[in-house]
Each structure stands twice: as structure tokens, then as C-alpha cells.
PDB file of N, CA and C in Angstrom:
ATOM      1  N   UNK A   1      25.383 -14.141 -23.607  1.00  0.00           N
ATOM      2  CA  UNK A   1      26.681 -13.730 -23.121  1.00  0.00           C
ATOM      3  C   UNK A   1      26.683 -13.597 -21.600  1.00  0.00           C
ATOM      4  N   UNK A   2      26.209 -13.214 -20.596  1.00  0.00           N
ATOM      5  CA  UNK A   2      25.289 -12.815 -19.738  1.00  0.00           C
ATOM      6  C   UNK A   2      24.692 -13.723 -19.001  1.00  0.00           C
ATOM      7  N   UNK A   3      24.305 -13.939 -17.814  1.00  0.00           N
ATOM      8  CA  UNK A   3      23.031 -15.050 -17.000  1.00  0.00           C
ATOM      9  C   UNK A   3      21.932 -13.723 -16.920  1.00  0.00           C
ATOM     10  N   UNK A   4      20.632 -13.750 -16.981  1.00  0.00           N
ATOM     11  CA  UNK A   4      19.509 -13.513 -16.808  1.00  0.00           C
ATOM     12  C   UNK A   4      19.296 -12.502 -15.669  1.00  0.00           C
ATOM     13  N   UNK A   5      20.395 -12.765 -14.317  1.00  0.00           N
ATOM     14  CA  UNK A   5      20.181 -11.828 -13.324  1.00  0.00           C
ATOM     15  C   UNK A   5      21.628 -10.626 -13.485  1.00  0.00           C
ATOM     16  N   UNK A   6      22.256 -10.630 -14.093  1.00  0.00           N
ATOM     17  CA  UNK A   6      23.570 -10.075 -14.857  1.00  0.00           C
ATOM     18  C   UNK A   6      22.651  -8.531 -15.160  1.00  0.00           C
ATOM     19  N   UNK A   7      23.249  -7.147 -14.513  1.00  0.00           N
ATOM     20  CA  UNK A   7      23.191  -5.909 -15.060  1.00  0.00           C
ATOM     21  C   UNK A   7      23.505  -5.912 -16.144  1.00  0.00           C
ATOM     22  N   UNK A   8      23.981  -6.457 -16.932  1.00  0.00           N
ATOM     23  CA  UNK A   8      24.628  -6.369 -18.299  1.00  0.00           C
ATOM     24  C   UNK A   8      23.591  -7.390 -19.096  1.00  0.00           C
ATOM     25  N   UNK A   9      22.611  -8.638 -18.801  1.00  0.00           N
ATOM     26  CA  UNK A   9      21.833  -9.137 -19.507  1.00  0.00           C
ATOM     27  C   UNK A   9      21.259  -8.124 -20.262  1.00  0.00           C
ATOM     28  N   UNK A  10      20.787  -8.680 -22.052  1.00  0.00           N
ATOM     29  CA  UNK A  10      20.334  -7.858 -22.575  1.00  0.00           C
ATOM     30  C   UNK A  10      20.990  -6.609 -23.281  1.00  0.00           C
ATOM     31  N   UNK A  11      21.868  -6.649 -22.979  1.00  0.00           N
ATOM     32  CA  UNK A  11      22.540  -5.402 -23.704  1.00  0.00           C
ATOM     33  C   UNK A  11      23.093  -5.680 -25.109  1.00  0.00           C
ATOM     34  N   UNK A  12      22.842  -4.199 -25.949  1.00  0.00           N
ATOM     35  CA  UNK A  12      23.593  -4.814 -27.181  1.00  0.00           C
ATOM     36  C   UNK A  12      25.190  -5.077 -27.475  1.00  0.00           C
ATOM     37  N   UNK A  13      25.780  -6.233 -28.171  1.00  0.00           N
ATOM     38  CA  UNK A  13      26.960  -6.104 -27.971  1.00  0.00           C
ATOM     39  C   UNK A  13      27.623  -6.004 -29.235  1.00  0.00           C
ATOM     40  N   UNK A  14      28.881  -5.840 -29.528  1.00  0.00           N
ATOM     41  CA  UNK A  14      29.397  -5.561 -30.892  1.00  0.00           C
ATOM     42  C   UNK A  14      30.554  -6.142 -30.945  1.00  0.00           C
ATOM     43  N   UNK A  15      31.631  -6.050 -32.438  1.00  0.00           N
ATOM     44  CA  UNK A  15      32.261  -6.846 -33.172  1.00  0.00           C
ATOM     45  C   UNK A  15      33.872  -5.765 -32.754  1.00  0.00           C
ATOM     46  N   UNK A  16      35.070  -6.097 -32.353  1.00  0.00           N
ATOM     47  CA  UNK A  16      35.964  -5.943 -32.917  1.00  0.00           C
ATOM     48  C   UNK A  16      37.120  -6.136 -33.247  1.00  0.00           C
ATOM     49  N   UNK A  17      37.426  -6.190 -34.666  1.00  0.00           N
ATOM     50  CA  UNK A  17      38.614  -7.168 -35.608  1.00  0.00           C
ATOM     51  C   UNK A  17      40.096  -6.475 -35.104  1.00  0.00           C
ATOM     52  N   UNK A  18      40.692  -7.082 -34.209  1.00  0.00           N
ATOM     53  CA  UNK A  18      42.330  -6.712 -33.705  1.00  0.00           C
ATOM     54  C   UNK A  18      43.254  -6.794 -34.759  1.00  0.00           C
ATOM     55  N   UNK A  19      44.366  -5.777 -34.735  1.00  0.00           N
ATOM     56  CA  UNK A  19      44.823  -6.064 -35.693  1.00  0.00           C
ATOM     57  C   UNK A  19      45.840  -7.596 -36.034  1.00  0.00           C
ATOM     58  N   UNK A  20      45.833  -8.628 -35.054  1.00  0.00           N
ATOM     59  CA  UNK A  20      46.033 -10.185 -35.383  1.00  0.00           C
ATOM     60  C   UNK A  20      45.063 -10.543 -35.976  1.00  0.00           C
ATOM     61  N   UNK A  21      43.995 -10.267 -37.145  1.00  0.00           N
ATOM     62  CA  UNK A  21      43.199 -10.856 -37.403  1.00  0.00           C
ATOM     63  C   UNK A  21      41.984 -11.738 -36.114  1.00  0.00           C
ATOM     64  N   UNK A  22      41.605 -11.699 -34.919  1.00  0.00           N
ATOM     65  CA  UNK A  22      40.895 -12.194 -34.337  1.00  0.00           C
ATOM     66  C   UNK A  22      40.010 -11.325 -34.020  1.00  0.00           C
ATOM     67  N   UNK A  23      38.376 -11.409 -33.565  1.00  0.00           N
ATOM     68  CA  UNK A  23      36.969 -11.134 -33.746  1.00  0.00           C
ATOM     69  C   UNK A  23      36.941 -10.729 -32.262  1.00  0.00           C
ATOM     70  N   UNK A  24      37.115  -9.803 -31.405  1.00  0.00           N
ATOM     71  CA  UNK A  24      36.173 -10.013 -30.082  1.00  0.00           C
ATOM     72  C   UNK A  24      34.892  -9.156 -29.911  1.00  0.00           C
ATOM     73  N   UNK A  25      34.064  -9.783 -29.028  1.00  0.00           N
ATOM     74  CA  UNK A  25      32.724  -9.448 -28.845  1.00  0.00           C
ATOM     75  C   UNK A  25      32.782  -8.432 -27.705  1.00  0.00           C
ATOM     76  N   UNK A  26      32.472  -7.412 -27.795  1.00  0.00           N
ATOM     77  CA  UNK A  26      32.030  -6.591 -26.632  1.00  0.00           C
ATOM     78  C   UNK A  26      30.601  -6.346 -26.361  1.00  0.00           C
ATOM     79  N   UNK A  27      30.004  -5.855 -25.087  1.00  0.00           N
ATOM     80  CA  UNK A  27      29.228  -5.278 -24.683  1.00  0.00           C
ATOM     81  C   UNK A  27      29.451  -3.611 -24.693  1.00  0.00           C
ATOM     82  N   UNK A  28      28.391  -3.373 -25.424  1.00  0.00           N
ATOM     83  CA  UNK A  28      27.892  -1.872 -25.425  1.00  0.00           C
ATOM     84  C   UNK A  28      27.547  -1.475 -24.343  1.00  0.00           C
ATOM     85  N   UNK A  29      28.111   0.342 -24.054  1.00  0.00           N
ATOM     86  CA  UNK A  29      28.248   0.712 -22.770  1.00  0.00           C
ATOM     87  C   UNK A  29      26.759   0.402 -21.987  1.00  0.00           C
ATOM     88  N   UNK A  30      26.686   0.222 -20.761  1.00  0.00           N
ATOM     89  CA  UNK A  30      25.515   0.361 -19.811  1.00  0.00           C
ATOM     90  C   UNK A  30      25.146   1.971 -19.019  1.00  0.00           C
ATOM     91  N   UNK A  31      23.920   2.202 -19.514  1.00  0.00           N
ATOM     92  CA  UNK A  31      23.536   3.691 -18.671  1.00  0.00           C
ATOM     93  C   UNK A  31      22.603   3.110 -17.702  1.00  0.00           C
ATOM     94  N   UNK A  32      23.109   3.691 -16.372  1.00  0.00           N
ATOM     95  CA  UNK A  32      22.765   3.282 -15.184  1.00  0.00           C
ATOM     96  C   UNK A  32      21.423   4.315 -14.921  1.00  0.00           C
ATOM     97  N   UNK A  33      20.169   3.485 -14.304  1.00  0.00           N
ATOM     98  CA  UNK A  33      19.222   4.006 -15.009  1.00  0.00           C
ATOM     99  C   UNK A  33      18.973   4.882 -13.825  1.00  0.00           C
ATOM    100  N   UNK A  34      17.929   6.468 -13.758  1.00  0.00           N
ATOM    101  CA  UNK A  34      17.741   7.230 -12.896  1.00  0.00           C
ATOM    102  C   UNK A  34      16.432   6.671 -11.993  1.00  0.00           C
ATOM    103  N   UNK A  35      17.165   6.365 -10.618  1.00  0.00           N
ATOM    104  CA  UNK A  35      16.139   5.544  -9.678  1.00  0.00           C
ATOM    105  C   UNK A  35      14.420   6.287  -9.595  1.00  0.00           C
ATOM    106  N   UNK A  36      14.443   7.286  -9.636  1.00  0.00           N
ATOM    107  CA  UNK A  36      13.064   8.053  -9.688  1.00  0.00           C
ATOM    108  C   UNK A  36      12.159   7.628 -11.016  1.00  0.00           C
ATOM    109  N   UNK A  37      13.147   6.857 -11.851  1.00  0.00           N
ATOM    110  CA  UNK A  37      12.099   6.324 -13.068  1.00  0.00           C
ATOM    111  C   UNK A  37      11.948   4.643 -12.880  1.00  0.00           C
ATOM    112  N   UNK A  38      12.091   4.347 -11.903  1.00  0.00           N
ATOM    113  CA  UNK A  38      11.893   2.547 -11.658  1.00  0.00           C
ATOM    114  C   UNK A  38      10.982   2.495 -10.583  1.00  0.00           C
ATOM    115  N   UNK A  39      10.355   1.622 -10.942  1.00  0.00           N
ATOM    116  CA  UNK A  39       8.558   1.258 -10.027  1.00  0.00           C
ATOM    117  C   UNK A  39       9.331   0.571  -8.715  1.00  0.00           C
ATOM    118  N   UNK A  40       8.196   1.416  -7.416  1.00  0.00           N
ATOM    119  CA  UNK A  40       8.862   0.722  -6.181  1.00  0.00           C
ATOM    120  C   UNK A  40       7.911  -0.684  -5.829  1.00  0.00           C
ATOM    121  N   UNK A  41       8.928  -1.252  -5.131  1.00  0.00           N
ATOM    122  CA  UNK A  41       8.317  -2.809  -4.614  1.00  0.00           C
ATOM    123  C   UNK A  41       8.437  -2.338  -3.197  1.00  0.00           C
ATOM    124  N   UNK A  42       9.568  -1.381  -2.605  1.00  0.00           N
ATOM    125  CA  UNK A  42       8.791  -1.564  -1.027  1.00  0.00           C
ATOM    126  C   UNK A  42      10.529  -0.809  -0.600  1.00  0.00           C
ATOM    127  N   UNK A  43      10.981  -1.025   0.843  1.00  0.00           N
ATOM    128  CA  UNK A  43      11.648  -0.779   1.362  1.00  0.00           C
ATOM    129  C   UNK A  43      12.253  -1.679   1.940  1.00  0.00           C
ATOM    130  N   UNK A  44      13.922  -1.197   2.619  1.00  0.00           N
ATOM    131  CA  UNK A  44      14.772  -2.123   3.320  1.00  0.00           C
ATOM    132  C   UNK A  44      15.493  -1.240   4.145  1.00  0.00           C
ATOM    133  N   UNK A  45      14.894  -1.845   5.863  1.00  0.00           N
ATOM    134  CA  UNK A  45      16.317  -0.908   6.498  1.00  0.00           C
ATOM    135  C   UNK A  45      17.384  -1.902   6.585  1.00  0.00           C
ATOM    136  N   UNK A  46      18.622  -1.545   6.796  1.00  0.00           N
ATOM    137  CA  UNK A  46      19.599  -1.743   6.732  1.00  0.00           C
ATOM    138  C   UNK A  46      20.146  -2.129   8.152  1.00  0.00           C
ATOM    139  N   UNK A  47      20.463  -2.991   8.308  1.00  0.00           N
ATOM    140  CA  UNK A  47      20.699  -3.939  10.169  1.00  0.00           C
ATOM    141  C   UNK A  47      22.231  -4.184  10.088  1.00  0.00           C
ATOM    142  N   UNK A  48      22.594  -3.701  11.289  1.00  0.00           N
ATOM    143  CA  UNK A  48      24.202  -4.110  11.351  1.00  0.00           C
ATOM    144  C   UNK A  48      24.428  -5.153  10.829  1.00  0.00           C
ATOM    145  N   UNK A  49      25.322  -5.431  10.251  1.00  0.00           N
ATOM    146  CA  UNK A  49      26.186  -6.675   9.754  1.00  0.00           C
ATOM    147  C   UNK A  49      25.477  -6.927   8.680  1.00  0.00           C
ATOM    148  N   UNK A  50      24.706  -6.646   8.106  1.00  0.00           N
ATOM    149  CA  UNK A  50      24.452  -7.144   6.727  1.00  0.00           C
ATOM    150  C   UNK A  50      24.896  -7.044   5.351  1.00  0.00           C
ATOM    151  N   UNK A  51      24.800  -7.826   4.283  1.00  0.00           N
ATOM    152  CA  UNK A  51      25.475  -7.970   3.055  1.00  0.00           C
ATOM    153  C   UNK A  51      24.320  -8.103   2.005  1.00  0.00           C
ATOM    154  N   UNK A  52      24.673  -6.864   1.026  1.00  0.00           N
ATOM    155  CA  UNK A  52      24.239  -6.767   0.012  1.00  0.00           C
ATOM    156  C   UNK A  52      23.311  -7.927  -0.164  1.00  0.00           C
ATOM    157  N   UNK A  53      24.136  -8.917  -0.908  1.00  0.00           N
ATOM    158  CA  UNK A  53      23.412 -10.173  -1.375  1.00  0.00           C
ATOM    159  C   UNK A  53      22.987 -11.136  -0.849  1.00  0.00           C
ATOM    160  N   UNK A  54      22.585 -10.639   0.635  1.00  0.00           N
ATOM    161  CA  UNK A  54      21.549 -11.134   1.722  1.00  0.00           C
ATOM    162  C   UNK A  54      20.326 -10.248   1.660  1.00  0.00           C
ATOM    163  N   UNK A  55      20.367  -9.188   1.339  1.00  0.00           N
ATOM    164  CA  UNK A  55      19.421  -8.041   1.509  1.00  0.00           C
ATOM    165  C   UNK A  55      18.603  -8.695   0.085  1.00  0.00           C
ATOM    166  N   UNK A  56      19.471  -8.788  -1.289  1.00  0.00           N
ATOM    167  CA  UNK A  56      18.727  -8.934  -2.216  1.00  0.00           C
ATOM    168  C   UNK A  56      18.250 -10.444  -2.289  1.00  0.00           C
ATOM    169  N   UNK A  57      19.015 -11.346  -1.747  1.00  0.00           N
ATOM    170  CA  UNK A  57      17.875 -12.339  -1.734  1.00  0.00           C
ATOM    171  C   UNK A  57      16.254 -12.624  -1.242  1.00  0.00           C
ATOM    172  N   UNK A  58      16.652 -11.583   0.685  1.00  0.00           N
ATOM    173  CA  UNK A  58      15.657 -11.317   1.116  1.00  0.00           C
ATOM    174  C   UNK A  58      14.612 -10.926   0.420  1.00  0.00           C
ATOM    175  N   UNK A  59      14.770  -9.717  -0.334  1.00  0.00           N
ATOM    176  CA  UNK A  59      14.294  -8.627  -0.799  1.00  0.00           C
ATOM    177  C   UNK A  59      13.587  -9.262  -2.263  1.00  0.00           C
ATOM    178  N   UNK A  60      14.401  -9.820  -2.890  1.00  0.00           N
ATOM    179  CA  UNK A  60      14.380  -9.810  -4.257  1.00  0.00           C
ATOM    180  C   UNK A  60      14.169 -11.255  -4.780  1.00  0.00           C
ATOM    181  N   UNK A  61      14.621 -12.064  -4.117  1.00  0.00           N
ATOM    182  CA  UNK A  61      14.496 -13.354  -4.485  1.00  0.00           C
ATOM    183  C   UNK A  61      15.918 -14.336  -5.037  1.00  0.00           C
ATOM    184  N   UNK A  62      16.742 -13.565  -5.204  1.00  0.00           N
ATOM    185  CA  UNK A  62      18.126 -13.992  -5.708  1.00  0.00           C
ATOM    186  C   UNK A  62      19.204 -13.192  -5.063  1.00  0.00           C
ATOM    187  N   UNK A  63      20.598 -13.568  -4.540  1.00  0.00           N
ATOM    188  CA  UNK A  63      21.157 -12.765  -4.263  1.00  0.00           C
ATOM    189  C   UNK A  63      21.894 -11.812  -5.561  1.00  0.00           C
ATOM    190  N   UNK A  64      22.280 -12.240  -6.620  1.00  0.00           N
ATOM    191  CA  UNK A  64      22.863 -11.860  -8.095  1.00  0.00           C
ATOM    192  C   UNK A  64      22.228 -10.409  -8.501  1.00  0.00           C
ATOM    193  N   UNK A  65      20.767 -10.267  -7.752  1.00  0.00           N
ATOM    194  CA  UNK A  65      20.551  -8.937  -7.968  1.00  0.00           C
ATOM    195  C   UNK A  65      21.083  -7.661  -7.419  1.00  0.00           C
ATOM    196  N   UNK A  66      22.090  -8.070  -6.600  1.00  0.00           N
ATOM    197  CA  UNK A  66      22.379  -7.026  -5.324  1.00  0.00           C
ATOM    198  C   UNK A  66      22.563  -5.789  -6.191  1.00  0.00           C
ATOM    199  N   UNK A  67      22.793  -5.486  -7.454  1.00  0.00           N
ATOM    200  CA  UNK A  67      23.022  -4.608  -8.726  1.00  0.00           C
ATOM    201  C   UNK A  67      22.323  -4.280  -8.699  1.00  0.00           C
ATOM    202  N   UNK A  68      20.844  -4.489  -8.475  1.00  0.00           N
ATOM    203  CA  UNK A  68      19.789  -3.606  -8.814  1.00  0.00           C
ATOM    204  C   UNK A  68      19.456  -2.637  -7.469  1.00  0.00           C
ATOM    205  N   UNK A  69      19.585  -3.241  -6.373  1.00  0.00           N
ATOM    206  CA  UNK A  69      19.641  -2.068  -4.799  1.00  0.00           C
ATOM    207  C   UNK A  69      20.496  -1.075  -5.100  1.00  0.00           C
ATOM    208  N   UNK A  70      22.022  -1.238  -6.108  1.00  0.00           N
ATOM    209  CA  UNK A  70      22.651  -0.175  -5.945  1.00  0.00           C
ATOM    210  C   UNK A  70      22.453   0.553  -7.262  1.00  0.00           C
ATOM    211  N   UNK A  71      21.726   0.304  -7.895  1.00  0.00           N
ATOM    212  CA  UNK A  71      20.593   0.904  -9.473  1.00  0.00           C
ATOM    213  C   UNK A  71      20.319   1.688  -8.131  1.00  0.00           C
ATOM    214  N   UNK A  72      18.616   1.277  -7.622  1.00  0.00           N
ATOM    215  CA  UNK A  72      17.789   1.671  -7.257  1.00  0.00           C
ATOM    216  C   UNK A  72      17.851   3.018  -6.219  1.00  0.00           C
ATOM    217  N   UNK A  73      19.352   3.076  -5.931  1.00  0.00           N
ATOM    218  CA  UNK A  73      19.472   3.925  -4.415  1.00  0.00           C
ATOM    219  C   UNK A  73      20.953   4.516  -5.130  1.00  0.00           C
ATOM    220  N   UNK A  74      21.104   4.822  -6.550  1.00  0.00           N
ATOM    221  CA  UNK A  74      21.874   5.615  -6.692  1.00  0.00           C
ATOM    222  C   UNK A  74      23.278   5.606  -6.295  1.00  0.00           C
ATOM    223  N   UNK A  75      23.963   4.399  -6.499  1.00  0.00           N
ATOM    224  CA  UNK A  75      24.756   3.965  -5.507  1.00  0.00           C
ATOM    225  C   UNK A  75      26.100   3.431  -6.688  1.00  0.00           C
ATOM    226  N   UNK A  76      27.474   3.921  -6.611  1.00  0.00           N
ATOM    227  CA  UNK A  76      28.572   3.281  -7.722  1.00  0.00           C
ATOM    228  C   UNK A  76      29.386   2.608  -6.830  1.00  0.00           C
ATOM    229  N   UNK A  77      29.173   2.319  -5.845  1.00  0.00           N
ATOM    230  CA  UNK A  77      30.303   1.842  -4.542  1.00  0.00           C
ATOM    231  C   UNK A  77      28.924   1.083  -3.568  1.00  0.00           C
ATOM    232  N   UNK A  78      28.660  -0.336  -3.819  1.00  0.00           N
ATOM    233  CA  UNK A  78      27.472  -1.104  -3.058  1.00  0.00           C
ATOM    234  C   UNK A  78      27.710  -0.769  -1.890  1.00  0.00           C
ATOM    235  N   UNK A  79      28.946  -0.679  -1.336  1.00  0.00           N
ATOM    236  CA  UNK A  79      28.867  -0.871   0.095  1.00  0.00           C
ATOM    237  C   UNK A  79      28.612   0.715   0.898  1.00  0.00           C
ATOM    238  N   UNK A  80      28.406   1.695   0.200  1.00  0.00           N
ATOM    239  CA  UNK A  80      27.780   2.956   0.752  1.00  0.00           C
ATOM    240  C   UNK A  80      26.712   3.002   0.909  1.00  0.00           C
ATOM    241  N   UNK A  81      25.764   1.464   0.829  1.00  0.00           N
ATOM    242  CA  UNK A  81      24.383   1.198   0.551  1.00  0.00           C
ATOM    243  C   UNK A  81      24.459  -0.068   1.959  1.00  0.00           C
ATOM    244  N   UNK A  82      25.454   0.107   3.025  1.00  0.00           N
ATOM    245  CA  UNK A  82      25.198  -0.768   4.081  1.00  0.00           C
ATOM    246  C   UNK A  82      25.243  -0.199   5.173  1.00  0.00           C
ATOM    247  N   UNK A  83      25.329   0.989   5.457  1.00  0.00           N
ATOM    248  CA  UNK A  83      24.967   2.288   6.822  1.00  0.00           C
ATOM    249  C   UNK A  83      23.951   1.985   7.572  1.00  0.00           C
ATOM    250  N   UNK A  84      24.508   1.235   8.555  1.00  0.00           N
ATOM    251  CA  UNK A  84      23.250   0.611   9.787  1.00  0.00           C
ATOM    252  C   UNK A  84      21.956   1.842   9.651  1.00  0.00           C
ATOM    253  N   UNK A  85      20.236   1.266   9.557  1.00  0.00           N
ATOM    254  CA  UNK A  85      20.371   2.721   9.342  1.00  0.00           C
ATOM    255  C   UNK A  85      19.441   3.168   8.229  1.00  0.00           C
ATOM    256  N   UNK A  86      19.867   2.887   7.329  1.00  0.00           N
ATOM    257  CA  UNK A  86      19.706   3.281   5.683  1.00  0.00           C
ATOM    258  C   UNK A  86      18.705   2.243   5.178  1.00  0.00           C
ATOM    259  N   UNK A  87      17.549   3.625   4.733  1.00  0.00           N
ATOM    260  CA  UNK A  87      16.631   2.915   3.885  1.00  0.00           C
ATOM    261  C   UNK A  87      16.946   2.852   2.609  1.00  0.00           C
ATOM    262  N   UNK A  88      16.820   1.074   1.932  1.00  0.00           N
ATOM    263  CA  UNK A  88      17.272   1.249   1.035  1.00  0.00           C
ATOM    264  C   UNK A  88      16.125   1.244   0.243  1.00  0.00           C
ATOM    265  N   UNK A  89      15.342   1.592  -1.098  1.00  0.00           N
ATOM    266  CA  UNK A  89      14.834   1.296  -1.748  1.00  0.00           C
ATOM    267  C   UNK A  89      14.821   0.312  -2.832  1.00  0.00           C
ATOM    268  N   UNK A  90      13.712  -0.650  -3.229  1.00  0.00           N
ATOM    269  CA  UNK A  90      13.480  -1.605  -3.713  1.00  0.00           C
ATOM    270  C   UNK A  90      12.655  -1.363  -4.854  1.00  0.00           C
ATOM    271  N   UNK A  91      13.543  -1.730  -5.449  1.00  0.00           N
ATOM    272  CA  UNK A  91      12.386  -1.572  -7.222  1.00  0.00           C
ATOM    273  C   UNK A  91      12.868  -2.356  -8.212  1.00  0.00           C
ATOM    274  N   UNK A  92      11.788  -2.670  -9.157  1.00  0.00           N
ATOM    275  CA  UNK A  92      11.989  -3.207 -10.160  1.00  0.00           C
ATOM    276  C   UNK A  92      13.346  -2.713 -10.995  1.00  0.00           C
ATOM    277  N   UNK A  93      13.636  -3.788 -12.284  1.00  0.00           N
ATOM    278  CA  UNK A  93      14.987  -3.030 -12.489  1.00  0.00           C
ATOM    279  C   UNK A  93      14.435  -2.322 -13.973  1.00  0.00           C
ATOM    280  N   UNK A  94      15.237  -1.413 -14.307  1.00  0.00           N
ATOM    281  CA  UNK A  94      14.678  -0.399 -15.591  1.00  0.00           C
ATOM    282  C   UNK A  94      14.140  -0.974 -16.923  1.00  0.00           C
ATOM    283  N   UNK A  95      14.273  -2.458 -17.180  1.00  0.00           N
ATOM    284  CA  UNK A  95      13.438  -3.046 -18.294  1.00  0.00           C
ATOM    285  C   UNK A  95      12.355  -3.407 -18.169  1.00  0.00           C
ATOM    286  N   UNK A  96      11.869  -3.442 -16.822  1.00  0.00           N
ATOM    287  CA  UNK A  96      10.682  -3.952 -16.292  1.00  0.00           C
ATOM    288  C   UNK A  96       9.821  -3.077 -16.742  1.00  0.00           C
ATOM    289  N   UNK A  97       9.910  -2.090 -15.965  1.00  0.00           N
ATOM    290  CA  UNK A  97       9.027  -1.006 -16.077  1.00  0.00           C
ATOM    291  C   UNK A  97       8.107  -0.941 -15.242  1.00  0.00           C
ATOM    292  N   UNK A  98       7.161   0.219 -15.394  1.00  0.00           N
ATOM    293  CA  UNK A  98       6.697   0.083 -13.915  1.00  0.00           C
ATOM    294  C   UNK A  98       5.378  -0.400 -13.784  1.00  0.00           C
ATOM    295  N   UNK A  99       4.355  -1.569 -14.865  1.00  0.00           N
ATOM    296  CA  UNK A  99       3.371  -1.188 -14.867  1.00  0.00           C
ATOM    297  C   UNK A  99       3.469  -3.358 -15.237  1.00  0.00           C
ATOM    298  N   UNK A 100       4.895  -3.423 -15.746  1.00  0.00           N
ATOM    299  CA  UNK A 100       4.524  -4.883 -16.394  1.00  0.00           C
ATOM    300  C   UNK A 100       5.434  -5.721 -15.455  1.00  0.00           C
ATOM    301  N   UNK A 101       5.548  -6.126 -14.268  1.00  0.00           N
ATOM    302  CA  UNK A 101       6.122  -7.032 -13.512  1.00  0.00           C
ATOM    303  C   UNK A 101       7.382  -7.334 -14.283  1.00  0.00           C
ATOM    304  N   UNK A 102       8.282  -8.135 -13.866  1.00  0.00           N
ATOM    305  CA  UNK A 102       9.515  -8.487 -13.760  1.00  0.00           C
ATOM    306  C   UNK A 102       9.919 -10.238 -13.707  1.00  0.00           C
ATOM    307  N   UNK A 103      10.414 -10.930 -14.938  1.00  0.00           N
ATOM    308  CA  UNK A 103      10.705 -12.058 -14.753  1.00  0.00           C
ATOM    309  C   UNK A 103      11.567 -12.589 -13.804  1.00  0.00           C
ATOM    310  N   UNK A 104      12.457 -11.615 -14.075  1.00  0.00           N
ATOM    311  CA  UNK A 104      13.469 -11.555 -12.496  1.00  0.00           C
ATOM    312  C   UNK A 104      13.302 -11.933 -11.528  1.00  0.00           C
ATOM    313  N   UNK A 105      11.975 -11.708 -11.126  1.00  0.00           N
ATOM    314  CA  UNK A 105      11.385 -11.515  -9.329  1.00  0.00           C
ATOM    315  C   UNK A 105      10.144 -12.158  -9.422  1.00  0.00           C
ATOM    316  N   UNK A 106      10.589 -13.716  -8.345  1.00  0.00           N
ATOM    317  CA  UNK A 106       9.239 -14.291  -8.368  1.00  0.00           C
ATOM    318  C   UNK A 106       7.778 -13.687  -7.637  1.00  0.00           C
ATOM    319  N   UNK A 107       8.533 -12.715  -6.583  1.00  0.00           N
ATOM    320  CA  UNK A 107       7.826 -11.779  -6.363  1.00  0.00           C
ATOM    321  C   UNK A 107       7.161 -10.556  -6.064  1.00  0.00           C
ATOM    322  N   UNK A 108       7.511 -10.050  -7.171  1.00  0.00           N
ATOM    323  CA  UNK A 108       7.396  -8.507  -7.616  1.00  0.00           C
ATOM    324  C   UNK A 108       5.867  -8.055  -7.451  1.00  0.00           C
ATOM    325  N   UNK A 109       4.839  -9.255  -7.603  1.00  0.00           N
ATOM    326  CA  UNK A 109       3.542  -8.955  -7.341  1.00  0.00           C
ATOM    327  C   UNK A 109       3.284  -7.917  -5.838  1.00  0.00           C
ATOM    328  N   UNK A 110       4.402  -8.323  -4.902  1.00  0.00           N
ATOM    329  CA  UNK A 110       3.945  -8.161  -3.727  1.00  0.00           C
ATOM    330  C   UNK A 110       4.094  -7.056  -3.120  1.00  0.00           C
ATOM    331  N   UNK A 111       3.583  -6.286  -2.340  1.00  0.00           N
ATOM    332  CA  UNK A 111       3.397  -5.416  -1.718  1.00  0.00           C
ATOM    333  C   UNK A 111       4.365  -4.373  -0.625  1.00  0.00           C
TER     334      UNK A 111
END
């Protein structure tokens, strides 16, 4: 339902019958996970003029993750996460976990 770098990949989704007789599929709610429980990959300051999904390409390897910087730093509004300035934190995203790398990120190995 979903692409692979999608906050919503993976989630369970469910059935429901309208009363026109037609089937739609939903996604089951998403709990946005508590950043103190996701393994860090490192840091990002934050440079005038920059955009989210420049940071996460930098950072992350794709820009599509920019969802997971605003996981990671506690964030429901991305752009309170662009304050010339602001360290952002970098971490794996909450399925990963903190011990088994990340398909997501070609390179999560790194330091």
C-alpha cells in the first residue's frame, strides 16, 4: 500500500464495508515512536536555508525519509526542525531497532 521509505510502510491495515456496498482499505492508526527509544546514527546542525529533504538525503540516504528527523527530534510540524542552529538528531527509525541496522539506510553502519 505504501513505498518502503513511507512512515506508514508496514502498518497494519483494515477492511471497511460503506453502506453502498463498497470495501475500503484503511491504515491502522500510527504511534509516533518516543525518540529516546531509537538508536543514534549521529547528528545534524541545521544551516540557514536548508530543507528537510536535503538534510535527510544528506543524512540518511533518501530524501522520503525527512519523517524520520521529525520521529527522531520530536517534532509534529517538520519545519520547527529548521532553526538555523538546531541540532537535529539522527537515528534509525523505530522498526529497526537499535542493535539490527536498517534496510532503509545504505548507511546506517556509519559512525
Amino acid at each position: 500500500m505504501f513505498a518502503i521509505t513511507s512512515r506508514y510502510w508496514g502498518l497494519p491495515t483494515a477492511n471497511c464495508r460503506l453502506p453502498d456496498g463498497r470495501t475500503v482499505t484503511y491504515v491502522r492508526r500510527r504511534f509516533v515512536p518516543h525518540p529516546e527509544d531509537l538508536a543514534d546514527l549521529g547528528e545534524h546542525v541545521v544551516a540557514p536555508g536548508e530543507r528537510l529533504d536535503r538534510i535527510a538525503f544528506a543524512e540518511l540516504g533518501d530524501a522520503e525519509l525527512a519523517w524520520q528527523l521529525a520521529d527522531a527530534n520530536r517534532a509534529l510540524d517538520p519545519d520547527e526542525l529548521l532553526v538555523t542552529g538546531r541540532r537535529l538528531r539522527i537515528t534509525l527509525p523505530a522498526a529497526a531497532g537499535p542493535a539490527t541496522g536498517s534496510p532503509l539506510l545504505p548507511g546506517a553502519a556509519r559512525g
